[in-house]
N, C-alpha and C. Protein backbone atom coordinates (compact mmCIF):
# COMPACT_ATOMS: atom_id res chain seq x y z
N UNK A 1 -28.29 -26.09 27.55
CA UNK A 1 -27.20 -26.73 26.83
C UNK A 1 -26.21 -25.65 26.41
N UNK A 2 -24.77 -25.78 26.74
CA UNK A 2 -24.15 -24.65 26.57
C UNK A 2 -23.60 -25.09 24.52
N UNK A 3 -22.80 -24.06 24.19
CA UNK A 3 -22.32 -24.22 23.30
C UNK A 3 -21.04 -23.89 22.79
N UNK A 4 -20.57 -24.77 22.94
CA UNK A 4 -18.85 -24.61 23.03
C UNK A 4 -18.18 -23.22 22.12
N UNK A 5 -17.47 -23.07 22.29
CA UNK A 5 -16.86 -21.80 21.66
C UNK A 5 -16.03 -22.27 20.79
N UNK A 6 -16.17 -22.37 19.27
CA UNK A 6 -15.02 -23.08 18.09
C UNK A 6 -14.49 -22.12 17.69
N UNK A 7 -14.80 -20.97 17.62
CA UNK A 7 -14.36 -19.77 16.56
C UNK A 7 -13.51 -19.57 16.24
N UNK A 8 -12.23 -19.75 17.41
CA UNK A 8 -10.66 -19.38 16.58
C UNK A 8 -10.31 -21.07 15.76
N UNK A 9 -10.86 -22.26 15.89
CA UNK A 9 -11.02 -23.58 15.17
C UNK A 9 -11.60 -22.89 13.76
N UNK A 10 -12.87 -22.35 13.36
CA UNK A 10 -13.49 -22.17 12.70
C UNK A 10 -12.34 -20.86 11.68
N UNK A 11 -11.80 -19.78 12.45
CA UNK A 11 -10.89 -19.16 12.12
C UNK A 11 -9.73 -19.73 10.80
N UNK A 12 -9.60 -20.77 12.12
CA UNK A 12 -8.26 -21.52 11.21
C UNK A 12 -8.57 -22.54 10.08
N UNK A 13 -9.96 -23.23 10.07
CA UNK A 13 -10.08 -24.03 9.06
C UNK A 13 -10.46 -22.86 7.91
N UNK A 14 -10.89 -21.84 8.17
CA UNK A 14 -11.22 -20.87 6.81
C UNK A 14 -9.77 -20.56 5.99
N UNK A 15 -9.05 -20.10 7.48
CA UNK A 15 -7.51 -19.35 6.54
C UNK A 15 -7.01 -20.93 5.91
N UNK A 16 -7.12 -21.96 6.05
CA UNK A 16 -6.23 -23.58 5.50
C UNK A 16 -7.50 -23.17 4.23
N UNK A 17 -8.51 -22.76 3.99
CA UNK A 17 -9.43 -23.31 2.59
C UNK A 17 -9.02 -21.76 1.93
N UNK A 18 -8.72 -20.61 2.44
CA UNK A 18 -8.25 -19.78 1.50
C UNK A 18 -6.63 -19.36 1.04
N UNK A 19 -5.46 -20.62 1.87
CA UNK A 19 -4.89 -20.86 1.26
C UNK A 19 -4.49 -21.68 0.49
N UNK A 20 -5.33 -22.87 0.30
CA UNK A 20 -5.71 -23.79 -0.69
C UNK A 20 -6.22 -23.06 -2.13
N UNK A 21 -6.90 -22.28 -1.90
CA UNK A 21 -7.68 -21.04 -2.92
C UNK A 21 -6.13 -20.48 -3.37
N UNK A 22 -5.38 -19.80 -2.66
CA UNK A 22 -3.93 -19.04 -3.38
C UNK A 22 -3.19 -20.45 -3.68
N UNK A 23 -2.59 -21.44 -3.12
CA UNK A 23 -1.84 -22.58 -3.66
C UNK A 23 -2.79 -22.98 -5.19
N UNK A 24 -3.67 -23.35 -5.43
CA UNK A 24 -4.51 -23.33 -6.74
C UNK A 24 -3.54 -22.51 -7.80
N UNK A 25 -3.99 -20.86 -7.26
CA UNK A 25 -3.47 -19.90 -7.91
C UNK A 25 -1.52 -20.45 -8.63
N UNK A 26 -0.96 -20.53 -7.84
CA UNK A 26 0.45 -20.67 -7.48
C UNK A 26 0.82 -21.45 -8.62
N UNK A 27 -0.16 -23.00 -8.28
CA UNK A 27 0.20 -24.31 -8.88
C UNK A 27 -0.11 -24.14 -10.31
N UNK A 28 -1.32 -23.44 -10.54
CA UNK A 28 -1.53 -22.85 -12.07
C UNK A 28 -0.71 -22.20 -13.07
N UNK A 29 -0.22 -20.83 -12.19
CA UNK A 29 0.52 -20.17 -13.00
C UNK A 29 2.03 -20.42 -13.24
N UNK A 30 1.96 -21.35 -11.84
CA UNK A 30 3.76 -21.53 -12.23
C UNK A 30 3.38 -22.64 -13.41
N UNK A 31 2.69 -23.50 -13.64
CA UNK A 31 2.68 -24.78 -14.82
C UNK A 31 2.94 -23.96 -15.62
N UNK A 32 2.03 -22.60 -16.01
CA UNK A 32 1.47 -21.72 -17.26
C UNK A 32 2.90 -21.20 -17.39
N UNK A 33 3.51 -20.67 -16.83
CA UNK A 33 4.88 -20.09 -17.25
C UNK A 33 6.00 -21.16 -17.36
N UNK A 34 5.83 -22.40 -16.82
CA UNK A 34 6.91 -23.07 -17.01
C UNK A 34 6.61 -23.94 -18.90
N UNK A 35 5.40 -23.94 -18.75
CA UNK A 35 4.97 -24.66 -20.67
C UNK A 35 5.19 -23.90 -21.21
N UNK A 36 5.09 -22.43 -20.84
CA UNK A 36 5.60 -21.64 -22.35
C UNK A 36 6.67 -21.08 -22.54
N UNK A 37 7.52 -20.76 -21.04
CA UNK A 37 8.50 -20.63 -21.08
C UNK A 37 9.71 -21.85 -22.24
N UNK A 38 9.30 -23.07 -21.55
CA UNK A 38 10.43 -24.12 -22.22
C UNK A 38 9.93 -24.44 -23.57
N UNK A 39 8.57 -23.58 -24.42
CA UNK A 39 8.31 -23.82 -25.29
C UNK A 39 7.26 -25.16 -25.62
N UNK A 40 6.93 -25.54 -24.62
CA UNK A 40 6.78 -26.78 -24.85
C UNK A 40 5.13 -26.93 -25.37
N UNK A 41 4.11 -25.62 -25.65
CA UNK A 41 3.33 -25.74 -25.99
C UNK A 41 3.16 -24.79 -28.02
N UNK A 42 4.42 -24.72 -27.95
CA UNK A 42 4.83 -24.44 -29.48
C UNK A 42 4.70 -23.03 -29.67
N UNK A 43 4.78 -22.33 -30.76
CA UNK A 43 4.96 -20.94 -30.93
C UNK A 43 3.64 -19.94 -30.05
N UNK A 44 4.39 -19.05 -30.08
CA UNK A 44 3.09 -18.25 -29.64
C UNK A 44 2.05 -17.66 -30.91
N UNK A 45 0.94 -17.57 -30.55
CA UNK A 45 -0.09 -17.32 -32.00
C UNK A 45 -0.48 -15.89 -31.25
N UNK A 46 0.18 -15.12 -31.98
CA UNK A 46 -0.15 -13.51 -31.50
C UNK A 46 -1.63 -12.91 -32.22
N UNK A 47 -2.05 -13.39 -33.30
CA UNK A 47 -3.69 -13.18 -33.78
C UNK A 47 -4.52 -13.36 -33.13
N UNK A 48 -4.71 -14.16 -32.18
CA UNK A 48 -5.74 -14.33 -30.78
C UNK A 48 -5.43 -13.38 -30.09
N UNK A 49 -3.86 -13.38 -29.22
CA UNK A 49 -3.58 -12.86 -28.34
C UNK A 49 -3.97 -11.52 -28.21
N UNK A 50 -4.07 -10.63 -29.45
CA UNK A 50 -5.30 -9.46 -29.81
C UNK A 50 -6.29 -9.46 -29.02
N UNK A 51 -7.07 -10.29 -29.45
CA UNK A 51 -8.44 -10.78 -28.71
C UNK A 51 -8.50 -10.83 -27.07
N UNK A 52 -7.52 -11.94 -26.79
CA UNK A 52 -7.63 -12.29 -25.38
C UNK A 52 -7.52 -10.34 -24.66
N UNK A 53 -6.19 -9.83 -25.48
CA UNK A 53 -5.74 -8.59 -24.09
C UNK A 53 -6.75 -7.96 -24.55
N UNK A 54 -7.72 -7.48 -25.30
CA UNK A 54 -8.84 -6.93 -25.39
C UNK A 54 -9.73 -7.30 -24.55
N UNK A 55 -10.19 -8.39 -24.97
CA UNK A 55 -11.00 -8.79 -23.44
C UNK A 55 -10.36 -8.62 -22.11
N UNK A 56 -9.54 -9.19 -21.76
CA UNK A 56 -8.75 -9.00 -20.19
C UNK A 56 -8.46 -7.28 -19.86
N UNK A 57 -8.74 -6.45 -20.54
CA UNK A 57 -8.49 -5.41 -20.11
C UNK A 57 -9.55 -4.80 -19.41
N UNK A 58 -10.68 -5.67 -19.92
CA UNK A 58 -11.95 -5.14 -19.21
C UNK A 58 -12.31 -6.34 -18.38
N UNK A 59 -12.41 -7.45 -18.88
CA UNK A 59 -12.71 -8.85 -17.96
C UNK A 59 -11.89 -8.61 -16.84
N UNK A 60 -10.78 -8.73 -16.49
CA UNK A 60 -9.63 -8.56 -15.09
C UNK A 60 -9.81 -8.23 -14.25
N UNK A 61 -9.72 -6.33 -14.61
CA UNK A 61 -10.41 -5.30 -13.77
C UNK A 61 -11.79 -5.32 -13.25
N UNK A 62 -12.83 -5.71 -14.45
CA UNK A 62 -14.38 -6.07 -13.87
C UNK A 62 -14.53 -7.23 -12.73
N UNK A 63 -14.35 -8.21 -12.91
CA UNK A 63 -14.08 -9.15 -12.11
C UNK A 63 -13.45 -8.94 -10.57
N UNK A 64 -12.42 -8.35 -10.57
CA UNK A 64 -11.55 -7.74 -9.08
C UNK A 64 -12.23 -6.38 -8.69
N UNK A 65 -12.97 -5.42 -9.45
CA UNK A 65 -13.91 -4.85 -8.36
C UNK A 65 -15.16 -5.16 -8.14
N UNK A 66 -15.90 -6.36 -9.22
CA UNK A 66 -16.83 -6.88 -8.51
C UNK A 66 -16.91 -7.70 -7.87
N UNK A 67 -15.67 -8.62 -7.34
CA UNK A 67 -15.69 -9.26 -6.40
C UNK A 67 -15.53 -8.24 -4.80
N UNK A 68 -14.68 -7.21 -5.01
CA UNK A 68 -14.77 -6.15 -3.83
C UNK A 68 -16.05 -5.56 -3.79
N UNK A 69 -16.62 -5.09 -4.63
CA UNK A 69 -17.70 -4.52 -4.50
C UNK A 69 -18.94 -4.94 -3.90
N UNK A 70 -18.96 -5.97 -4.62
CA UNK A 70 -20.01 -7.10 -4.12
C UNK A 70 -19.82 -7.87 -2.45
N UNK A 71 -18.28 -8.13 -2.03
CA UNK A 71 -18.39 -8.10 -0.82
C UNK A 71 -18.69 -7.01 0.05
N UNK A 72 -18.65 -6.00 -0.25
CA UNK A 72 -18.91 -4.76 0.69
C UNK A 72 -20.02 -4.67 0.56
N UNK A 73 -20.78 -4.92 -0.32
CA UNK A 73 -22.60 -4.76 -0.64
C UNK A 73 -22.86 -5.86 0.62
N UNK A 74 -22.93 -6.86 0.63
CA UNK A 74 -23.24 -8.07 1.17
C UNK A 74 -22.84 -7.69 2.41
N UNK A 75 -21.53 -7.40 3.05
CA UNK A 75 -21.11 -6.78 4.17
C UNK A 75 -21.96 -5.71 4.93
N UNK A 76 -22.49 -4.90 3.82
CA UNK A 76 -23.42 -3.52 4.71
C UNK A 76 -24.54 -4.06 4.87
N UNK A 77 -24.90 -5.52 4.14
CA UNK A 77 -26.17 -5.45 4.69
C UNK A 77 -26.57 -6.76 5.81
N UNK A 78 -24.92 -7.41 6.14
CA UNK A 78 -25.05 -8.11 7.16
C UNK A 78 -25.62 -7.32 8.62
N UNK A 79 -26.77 -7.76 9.39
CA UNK A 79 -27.15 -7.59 10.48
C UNK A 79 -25.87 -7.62 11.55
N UNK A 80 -25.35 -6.83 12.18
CA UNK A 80 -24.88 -6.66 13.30
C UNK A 80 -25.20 -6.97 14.80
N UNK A 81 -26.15 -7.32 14.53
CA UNK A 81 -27.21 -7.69 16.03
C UNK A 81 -26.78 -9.13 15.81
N UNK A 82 -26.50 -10.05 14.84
CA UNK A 82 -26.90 -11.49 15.01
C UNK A 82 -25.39 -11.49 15.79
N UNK A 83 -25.47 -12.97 16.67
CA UNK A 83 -24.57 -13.86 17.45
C UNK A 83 -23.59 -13.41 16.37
N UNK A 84 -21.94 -13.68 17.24
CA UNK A 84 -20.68 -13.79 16.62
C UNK A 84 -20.63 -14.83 15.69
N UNK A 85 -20.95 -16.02 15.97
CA UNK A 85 -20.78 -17.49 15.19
C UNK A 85 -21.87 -16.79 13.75
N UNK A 86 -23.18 -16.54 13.78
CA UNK A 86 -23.63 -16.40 12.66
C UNK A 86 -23.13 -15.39 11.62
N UNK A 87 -22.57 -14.08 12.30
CA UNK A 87 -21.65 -13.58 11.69
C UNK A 87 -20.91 -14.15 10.89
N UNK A 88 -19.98 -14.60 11.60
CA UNK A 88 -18.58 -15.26 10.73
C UNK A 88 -19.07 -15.97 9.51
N UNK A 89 -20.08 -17.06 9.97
CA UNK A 89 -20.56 -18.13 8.49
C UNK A 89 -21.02 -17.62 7.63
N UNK A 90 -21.84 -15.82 7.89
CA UNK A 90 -22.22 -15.24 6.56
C UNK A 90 -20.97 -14.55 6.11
N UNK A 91 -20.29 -13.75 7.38
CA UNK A 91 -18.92 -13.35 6.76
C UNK A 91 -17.63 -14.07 5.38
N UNK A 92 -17.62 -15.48 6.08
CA UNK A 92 -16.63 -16.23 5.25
C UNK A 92 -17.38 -16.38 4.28
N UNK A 93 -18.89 -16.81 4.48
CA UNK A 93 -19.39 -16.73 2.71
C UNK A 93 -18.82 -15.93 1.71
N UNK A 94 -19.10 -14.49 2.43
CA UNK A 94 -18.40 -13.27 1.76
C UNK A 94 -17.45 -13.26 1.12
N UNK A 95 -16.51 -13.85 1.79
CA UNK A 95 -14.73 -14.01 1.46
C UNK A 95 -14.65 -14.67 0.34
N UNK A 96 -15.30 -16.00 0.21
CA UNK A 96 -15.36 -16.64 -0.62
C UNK A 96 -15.44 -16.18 -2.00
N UNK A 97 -16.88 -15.84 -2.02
CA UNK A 97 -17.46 -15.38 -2.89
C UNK A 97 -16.81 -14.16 -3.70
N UNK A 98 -15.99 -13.32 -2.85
CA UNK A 98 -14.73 -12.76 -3.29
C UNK A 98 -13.44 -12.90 -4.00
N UNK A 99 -13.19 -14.31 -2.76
CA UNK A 99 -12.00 -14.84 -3.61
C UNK A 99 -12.36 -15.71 -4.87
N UNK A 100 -13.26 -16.25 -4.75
CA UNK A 100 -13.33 -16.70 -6.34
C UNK A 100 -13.69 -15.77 -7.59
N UNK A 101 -14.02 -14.28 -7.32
CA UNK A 101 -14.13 -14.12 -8.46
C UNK A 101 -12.35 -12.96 -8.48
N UNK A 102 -12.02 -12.90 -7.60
CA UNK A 102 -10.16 -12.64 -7.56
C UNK A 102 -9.87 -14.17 -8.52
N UNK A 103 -10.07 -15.15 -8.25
CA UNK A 103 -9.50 -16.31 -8.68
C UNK A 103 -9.85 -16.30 -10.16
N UNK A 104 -11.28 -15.93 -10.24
CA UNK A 104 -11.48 -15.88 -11.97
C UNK A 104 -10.42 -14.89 -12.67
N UNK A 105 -10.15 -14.29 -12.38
CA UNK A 105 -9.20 -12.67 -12.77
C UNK A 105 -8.08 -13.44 -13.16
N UNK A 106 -7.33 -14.18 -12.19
CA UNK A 106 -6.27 -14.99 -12.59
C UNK A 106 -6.11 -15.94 -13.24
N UNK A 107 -7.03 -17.08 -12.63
CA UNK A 107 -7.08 -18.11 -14.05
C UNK A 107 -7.44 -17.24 -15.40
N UNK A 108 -8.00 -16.28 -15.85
CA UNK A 108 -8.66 -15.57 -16.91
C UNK A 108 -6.88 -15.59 -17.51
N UNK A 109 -5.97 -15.05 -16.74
CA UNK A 109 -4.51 -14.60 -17.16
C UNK A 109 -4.07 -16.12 -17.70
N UNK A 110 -4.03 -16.50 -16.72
CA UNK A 110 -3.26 -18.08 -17.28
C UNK A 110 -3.88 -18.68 -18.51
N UNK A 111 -5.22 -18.81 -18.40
CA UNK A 111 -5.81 -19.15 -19.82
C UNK A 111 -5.40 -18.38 -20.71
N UNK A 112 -5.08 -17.49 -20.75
CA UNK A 112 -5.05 -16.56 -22.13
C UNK A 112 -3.40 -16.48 -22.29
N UNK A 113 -2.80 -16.63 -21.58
CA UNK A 113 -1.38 -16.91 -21.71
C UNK A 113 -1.27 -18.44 -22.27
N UNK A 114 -1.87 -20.00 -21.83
CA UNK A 114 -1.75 -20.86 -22.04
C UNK A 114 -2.39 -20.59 -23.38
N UNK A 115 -3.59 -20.06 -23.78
CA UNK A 115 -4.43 -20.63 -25.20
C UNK A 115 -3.32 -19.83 -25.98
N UNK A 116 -2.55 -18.64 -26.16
CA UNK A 116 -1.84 -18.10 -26.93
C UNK A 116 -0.50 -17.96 -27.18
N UNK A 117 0.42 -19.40 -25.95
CA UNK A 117 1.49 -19.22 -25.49
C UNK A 117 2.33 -17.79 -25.54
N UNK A 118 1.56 -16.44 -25.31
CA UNK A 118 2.49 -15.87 -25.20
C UNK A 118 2.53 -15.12 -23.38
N UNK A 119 3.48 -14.69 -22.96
CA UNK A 119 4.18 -15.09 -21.21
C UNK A 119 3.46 -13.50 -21.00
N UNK A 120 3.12 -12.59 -21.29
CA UNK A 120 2.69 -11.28 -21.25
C UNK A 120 1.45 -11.13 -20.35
N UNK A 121 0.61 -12.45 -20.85
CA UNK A 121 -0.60 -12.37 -20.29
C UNK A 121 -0.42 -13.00 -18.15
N UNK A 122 0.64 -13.20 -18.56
CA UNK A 122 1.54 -13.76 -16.99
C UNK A 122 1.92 -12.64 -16.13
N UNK A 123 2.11 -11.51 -16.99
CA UNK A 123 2.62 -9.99 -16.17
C UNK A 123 1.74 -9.99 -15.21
N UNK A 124 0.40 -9.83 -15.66
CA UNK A 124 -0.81 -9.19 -14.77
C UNK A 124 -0.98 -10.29 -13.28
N UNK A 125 -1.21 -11.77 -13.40
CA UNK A 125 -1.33 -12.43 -12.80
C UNK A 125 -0.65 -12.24 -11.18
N UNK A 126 0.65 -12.12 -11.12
CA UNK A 126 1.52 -11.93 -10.03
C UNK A 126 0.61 -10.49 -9.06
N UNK A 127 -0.11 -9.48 -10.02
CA UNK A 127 -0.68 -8.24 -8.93
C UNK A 127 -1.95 -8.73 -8.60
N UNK A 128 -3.01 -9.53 -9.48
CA UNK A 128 -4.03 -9.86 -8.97
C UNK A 128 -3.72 -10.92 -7.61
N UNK A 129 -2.68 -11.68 -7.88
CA UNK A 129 -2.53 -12.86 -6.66
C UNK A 129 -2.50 -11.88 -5.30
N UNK A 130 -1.42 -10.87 -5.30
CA UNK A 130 -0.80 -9.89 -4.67
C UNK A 130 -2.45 -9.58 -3.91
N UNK A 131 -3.21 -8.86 -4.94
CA UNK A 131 -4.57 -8.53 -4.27
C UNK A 131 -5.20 -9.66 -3.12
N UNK A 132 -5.28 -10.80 -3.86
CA UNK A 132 -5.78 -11.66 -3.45
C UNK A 132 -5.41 -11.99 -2.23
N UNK A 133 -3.89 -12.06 -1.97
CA UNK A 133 -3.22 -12.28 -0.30
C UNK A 133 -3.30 -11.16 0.49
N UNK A 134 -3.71 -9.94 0.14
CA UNK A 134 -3.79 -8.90 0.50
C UNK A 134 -4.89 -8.71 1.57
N UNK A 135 -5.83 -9.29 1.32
CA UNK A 135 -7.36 -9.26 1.42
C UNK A 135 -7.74 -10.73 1.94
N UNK A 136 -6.70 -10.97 2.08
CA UNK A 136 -6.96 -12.23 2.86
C UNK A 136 -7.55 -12.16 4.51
N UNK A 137 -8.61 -12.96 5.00
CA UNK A 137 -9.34 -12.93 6.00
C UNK A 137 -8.38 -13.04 7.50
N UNK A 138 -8.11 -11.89 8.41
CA UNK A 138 -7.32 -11.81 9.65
C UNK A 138 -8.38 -10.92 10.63
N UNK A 139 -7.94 -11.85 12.04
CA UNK A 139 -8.74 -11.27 12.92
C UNK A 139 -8.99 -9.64 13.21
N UNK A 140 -7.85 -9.03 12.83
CA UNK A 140 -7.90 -7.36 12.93
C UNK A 140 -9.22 -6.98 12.08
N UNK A 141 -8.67 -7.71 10.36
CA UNK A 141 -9.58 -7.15 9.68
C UNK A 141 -11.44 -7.77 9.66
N UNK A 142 -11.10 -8.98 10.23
CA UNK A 142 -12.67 -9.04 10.73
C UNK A 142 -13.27 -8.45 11.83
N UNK A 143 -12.47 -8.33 12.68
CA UNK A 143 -12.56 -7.84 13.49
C UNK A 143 -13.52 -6.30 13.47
N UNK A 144 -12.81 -5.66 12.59
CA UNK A 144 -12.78 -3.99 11.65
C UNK A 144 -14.19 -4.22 10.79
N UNK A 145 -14.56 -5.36 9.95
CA UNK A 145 -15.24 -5.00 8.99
C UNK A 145 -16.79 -5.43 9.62
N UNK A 146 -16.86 -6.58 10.56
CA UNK A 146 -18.08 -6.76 11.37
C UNK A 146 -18.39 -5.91 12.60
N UNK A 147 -17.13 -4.78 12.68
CA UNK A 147 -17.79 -3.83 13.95
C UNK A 147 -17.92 -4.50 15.06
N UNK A 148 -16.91 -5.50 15.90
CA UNK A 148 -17.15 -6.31 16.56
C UNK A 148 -16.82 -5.56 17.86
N UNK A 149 -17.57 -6.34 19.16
CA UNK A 149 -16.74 -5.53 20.38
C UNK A 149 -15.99 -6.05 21.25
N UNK A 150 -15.07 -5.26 22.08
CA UNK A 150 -14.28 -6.28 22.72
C UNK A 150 -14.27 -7.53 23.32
N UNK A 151 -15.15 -7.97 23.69
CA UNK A 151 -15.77 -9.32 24.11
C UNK A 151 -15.80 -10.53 22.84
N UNK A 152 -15.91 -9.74 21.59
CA UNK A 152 -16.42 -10.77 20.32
C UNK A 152 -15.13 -10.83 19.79
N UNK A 153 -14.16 -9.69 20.36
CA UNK A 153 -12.51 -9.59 19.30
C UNK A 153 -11.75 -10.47 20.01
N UNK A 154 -11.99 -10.61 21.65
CA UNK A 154 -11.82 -11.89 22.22
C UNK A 154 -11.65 -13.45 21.68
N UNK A 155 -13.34 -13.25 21.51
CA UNK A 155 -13.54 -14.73 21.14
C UNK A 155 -12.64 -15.28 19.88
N UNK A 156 -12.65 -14.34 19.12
CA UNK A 156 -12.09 -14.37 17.76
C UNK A 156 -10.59 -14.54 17.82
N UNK A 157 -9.82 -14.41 18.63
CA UNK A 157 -8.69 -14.53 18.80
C UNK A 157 -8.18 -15.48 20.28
N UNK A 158 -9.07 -15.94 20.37
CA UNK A 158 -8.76 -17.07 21.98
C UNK A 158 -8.12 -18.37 21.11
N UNK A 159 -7.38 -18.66 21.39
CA UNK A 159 -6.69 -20.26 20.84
C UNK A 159 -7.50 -21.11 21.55
């Protein structure tokens, strides 16, 4: 029984669910800056806002290298011997599991901008997103990070 070749299908339904993952992002923060911008969630309470950038200075950063970190852990210890297809499904796990904790980093901003209406906590948000599209899953770079060989960089890029 042969088995059809989906991979650049499989390709493309990942990049449509991790830009659903950045549109999230998008749809969030623009609400978060447009309520506090027009005021519409009332003064800003700067006595929290203490609190929140205290935490976010370490929450943010922790979060965005343990989501890198942790994919590269998981990455070195993916088997290289298995089929291309099993690759990828542990690969995109990876991604995932990445981008959501990139995604925690940001919602973390928007919450703490929304709970304290003040727009500051909005600065940071725009470089984590930045990360986030950065690192977004492309055949080069899977290509690069599973050590694939010409035959598999093929498959990965056949329409």
């Amino acid at each position: 029984m042969a088995v059809s070749n989906n991979i650049p299908g499989q390709l493309r339904s990942f990049t449509m669910i991790y830009w659903a993952m950045a549109l999230g992002q998008v749809v969030l923060g623009t609400a978060s800056y447009v309520l506090i911008s027009m005021g519409m969630l009332g003064t800003a309470d700067y006595s929290i806002a203490m609190t929140f950038q205290k935490i976010g200075l370490i929450f943010i950063p922790s979060m965005m290298a343990l989501g890198y970190f942790l994919f590269r852990y998981q990455l070195s210890r993916l088997d290289l011997k298995l089929p291309l297809e099993e690759k990828l499904k542990r690969y995109f796990s990876f991604i995932l599991v990445r981008g959501a904790l990139f995604e925690v980093a940001f919602f973390y901003c928007c919450v703490a901008a929304l709970a304290t209406k003040v727009l500051l906590f909005l600065w940071i948000a725009p470089i984590v997103f930045l990360v986030f599209l950065l690192m977004r899953p492309a055949p080069q770079g899977i290509a690069s990070d599973l050590q694939l060989n010409p035959g598999d960089i093929n498959k990965l890029t056949k329409s």
